[in-house]
N, C-alpha and C. Protein backbone atom coordinates (compact mmCIF):
# COMPACT_ATOMS: atom_id res chain seq x y z
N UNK A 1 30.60 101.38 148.37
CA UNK A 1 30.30 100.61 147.18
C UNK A 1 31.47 100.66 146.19
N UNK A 2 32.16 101.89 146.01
CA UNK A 2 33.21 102.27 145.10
C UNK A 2 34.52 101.53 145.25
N UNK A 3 34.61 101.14 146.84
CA UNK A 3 35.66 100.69 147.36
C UNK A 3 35.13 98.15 147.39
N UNK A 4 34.17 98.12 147.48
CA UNK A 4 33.70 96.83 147.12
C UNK A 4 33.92 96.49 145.70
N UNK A 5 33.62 97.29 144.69
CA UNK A 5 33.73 97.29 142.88
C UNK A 5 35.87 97.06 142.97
N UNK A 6 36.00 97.91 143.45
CA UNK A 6 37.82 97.86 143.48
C UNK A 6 38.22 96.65 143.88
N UNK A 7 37.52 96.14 145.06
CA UNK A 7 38.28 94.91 145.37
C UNK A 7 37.72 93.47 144.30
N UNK A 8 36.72 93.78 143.68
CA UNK A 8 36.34 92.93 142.65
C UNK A 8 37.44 93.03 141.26
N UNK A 9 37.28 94.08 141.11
CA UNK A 9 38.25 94.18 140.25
C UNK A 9 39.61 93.42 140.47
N UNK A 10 39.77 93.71 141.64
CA UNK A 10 41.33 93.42 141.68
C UNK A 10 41.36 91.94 142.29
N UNK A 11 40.39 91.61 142.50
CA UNK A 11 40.11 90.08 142.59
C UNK A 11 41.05 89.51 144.17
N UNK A 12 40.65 90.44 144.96
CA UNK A 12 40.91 90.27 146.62
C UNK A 12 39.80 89.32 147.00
N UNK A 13 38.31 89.59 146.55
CA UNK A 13 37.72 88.72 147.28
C UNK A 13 37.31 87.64 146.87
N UNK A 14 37.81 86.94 145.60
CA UNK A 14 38.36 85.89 144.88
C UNK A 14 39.38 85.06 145.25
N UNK A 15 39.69 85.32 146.52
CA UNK A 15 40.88 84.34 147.44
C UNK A 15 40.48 83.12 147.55
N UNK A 16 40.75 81.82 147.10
CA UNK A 16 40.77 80.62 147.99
C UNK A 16 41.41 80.14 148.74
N UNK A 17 43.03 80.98 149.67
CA UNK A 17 43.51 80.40 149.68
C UNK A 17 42.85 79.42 151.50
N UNK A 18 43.60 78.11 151.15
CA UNK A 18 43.03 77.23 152.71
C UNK A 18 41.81 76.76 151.73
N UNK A 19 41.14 77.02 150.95
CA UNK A 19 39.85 76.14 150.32
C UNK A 19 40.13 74.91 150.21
N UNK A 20 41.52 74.29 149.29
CA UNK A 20 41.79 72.61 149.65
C UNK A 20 41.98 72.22 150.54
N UNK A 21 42.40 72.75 151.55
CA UNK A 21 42.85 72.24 152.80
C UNK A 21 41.67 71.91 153.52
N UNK A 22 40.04 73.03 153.35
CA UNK A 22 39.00 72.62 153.92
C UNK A 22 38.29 71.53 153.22
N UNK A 23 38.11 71.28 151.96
CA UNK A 23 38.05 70.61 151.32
C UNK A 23 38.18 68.97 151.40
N UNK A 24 39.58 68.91 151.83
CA UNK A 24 40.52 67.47 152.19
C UNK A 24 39.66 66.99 153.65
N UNK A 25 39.63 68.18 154.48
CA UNK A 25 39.56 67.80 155.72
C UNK A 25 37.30 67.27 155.77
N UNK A 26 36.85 67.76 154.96
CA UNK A 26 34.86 67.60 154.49
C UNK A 26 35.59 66.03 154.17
N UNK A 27 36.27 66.08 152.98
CA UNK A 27 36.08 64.61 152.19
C UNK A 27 36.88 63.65 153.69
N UNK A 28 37.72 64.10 154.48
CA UNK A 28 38.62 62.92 155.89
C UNK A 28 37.29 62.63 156.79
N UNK A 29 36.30 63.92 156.71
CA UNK A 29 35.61 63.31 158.10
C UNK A 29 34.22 62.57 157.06
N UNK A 30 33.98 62.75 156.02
CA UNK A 30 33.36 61.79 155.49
C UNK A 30 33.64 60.75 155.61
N UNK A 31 34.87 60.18 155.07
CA UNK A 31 35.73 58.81 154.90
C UNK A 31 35.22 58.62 156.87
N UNK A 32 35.82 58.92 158.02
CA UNK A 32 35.69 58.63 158.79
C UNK A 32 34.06 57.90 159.29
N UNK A 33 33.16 59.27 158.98
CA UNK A 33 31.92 58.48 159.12
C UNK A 33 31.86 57.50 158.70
N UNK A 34 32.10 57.10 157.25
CA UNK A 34 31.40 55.89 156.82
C UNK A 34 31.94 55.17 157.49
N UNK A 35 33.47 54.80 157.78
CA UNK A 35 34.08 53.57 158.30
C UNK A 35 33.73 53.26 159.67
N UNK A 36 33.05 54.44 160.55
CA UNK A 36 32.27 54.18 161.60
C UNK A 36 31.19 53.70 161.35
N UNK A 37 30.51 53.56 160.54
CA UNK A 37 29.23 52.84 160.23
C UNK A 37 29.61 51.51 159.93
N UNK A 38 30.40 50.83 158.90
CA UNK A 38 30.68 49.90 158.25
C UNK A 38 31.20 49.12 159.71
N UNK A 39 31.97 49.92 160.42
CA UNK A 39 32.80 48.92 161.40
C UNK A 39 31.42 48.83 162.65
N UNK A 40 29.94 49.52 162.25
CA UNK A 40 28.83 49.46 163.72
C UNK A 40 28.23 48.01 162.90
N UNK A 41 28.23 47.91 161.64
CA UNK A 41 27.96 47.21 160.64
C UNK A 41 28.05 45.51 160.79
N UNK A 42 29.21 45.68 160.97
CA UNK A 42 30.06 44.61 160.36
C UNK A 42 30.40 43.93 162.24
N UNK A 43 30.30 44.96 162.81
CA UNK A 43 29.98 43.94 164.79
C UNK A 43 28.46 43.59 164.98
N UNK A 44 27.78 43.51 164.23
CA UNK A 44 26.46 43.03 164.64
C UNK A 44 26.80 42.01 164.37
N UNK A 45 26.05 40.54 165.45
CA UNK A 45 26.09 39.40 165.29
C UNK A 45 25.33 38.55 163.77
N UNK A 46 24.43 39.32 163.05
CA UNK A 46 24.02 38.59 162.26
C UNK A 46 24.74 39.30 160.94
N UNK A 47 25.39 40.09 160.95
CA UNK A 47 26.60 39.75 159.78
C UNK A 47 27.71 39.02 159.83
N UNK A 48 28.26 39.17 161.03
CA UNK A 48 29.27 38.35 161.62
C UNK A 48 28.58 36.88 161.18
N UNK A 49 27.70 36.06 161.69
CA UNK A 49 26.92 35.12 160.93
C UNK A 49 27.09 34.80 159.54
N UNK A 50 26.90 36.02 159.03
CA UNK A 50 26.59 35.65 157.56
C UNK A 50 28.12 35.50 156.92
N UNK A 51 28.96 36.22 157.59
CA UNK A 51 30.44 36.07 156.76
C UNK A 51 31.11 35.19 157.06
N UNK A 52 30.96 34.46 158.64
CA UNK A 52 31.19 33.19 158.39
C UNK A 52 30.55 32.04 157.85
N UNK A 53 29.62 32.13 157.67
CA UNK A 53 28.60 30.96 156.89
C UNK A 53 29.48 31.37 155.41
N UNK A 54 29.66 32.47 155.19
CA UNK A 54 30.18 32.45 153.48
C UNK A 54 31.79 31.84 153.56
N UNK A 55 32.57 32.47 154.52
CA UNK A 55 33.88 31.82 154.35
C UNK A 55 33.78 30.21 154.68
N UNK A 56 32.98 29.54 155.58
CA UNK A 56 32.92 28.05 155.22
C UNK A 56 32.25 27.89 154.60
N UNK A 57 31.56 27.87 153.84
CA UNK A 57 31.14 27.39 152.52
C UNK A 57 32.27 27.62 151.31
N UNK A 58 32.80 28.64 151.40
CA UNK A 58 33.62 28.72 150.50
C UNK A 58 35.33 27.73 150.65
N UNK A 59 35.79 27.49 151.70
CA UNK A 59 36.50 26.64 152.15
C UNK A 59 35.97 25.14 152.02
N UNK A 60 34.66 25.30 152.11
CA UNK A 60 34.27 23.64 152.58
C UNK A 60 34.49 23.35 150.67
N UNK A 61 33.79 24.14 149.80
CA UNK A 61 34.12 24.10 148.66
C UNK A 61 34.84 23.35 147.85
N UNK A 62 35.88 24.58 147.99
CA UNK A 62 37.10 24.64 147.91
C UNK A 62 38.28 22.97 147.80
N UNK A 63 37.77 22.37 149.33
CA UNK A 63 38.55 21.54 149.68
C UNK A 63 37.70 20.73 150.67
């Protein structure tokens, strides 16, 4: 116990070091998930549908 109080004190087990590095790498495989979703998303035929129905309409618009 005498020797746990010492290392508090002396703030050994107050290390972060590598904490940003784990950090970066939580927030990369987040970013990854989502863009795997967005891209399972965005290949279904009835969005694909819907974004071209919006870009010609917006072209037909347009001009």
């Amino acid at each position: 116990m005498k020797r746990l109080r010492a290392r508090l004190r002396l703030g050994e087990l107050h290390r972060e070091e590598g904490a940003a590095t784990a950090e970066y790498a939580i927030a990369t495989m987040a970013a990854v998930g989502f863009a795997g979703l967005l891209v399972a998303i965005l290949r279904s035929d009835e969005v694909r549908g819907m974004l071209t129905e919006l870009v010609h309409r917006a072209l037909t618009f347009a001009g």
